[in-house]
Each structure stands twice: as structure tokens, then as C-alpha cells.
Protein backbone atom coordinates (compact mmCIF):
# COMPACT_ATOMS: atom_id res chain seq x y z
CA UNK A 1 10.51 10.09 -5.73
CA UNK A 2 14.12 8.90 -4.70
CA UNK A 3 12.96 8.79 -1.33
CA UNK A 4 9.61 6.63 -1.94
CA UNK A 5 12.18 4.32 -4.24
CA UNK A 6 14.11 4.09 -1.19
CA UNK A 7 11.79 3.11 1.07
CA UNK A 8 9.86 0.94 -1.44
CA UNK A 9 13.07 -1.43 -2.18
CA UNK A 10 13.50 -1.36 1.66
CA UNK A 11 9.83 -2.93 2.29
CA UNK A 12 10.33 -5.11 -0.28
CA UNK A 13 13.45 -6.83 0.84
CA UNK A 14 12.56 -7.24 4.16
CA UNK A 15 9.26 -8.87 3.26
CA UNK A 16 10.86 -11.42 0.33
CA UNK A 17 13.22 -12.49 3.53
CA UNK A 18 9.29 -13.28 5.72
CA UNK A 19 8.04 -17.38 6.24
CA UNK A 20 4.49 -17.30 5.74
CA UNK A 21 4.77 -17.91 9.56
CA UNK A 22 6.01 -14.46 10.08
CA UNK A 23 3.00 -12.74 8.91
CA UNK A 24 1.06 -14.31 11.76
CA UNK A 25 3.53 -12.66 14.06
CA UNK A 26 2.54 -9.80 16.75
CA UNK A 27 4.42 -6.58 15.09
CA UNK A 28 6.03 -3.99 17.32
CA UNK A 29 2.75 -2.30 16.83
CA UNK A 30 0.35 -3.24 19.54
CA UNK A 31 -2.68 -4.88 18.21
CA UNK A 32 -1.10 -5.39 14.63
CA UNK A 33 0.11 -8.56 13.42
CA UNK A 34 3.01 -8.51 10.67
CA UNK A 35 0.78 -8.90 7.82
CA UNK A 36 -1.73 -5.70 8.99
CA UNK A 37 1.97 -3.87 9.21
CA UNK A 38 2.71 -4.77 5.95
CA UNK A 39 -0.78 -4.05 4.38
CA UNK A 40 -0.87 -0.83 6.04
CA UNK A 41 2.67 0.05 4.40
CA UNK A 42 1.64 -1.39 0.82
CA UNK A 43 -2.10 0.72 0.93
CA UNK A 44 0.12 3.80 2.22
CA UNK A 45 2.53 3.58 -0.94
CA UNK A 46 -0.25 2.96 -3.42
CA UNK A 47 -1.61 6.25 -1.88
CA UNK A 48 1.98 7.77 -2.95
CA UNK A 49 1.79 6.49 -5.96
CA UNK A 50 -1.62 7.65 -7.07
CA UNK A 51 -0.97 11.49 -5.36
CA UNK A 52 1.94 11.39 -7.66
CA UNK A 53 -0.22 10.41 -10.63
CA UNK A 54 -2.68 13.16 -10.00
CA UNK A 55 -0.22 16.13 -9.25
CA UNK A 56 1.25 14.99 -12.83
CA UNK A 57 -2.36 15.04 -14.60
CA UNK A 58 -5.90 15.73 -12.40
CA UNK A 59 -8.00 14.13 -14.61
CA UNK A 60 -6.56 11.00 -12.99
CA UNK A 61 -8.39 12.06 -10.10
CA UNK A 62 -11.81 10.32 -10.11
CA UNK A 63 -9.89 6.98 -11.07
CA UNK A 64 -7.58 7.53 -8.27
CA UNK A 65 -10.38 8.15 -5.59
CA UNK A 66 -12.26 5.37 -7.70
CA UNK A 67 -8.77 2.90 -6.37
CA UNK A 68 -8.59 4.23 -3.40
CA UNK A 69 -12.02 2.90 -2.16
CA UNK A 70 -11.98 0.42 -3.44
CA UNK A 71 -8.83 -0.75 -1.31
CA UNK A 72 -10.43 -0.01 1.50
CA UNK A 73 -13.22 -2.04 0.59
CA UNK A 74 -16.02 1.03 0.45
CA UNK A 75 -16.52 0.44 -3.12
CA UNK A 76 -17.04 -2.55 -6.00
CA UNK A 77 -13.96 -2.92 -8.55
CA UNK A 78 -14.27 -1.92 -11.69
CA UNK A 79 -15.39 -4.73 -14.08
CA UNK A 80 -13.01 -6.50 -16.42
């Protein structure tokens, strides 16, 4: 988890130092604007995040899957 902390802080601070300009910005990934970079990186840790939560206790599992969808828009949010 050091490693994901890492990385984490790194994303963060280079983000927090982004003008809402930037995100409008061509990445170094063709096709990808900065904000699709950056969305892709946040889904990919929240991913992380809940595999982590289900290794520690599976019957996170169904709420985890339940998140993940709905993420990736392929299912409604819980309600409130």
C-alpha cells in the first residue's frame, strides 16, 4: 500500500498545481485530453482501493462491483 500512497500523493500534487485551462489540454496520450488522463488515473485507484477492500473482507464484494459500475456509468447509484 506504500506504493499506491506513493503514487496517490504524486497525482494529487501535480493536479492541485492544474488551471482549469489545463484540463482542456491534449495529454501526451493521443486522443486524451488532461482531464480523461486524470479520470482514467482517479477510476484506476478507486479500483485499488476497492481490490484492497475485498482481499481484506469478500463480503465487500457485491458493493464493490455495485461502485464499480456505477463509475462507469452501467449502473444507477444507490439511493440516499
Amino acid at each position: 500500500m506504500d506504493d499506491f500512497s506513493t503514487s496517490w500523493t504524486a497525482l494529487r500534487e501535480a493536479v492541485a498545481g492544474l488551471a482549469d485551462d489545463d484540463f482542456a489540454q491534449p495529454s501526451g496520450c493521443t486522443g486524451w485530453l488532461v482531464r480523461d488522463l486524470v479520470c482514467h488515473l482517479v477510476i484506476d485507484a478507486q479500483d485499488v482501493l476497492l481490490l484492497g477492500l475485498i482481499a481484506i473482507d469478500p463480503r465487500h464484494r457485491a458493493c464493490g462491483q455495485h461502485i464499480q459500475a456505477s463509475l462507469r456509468g452501467r449502473a444507477p447509484m444507490l439511493p440516499r
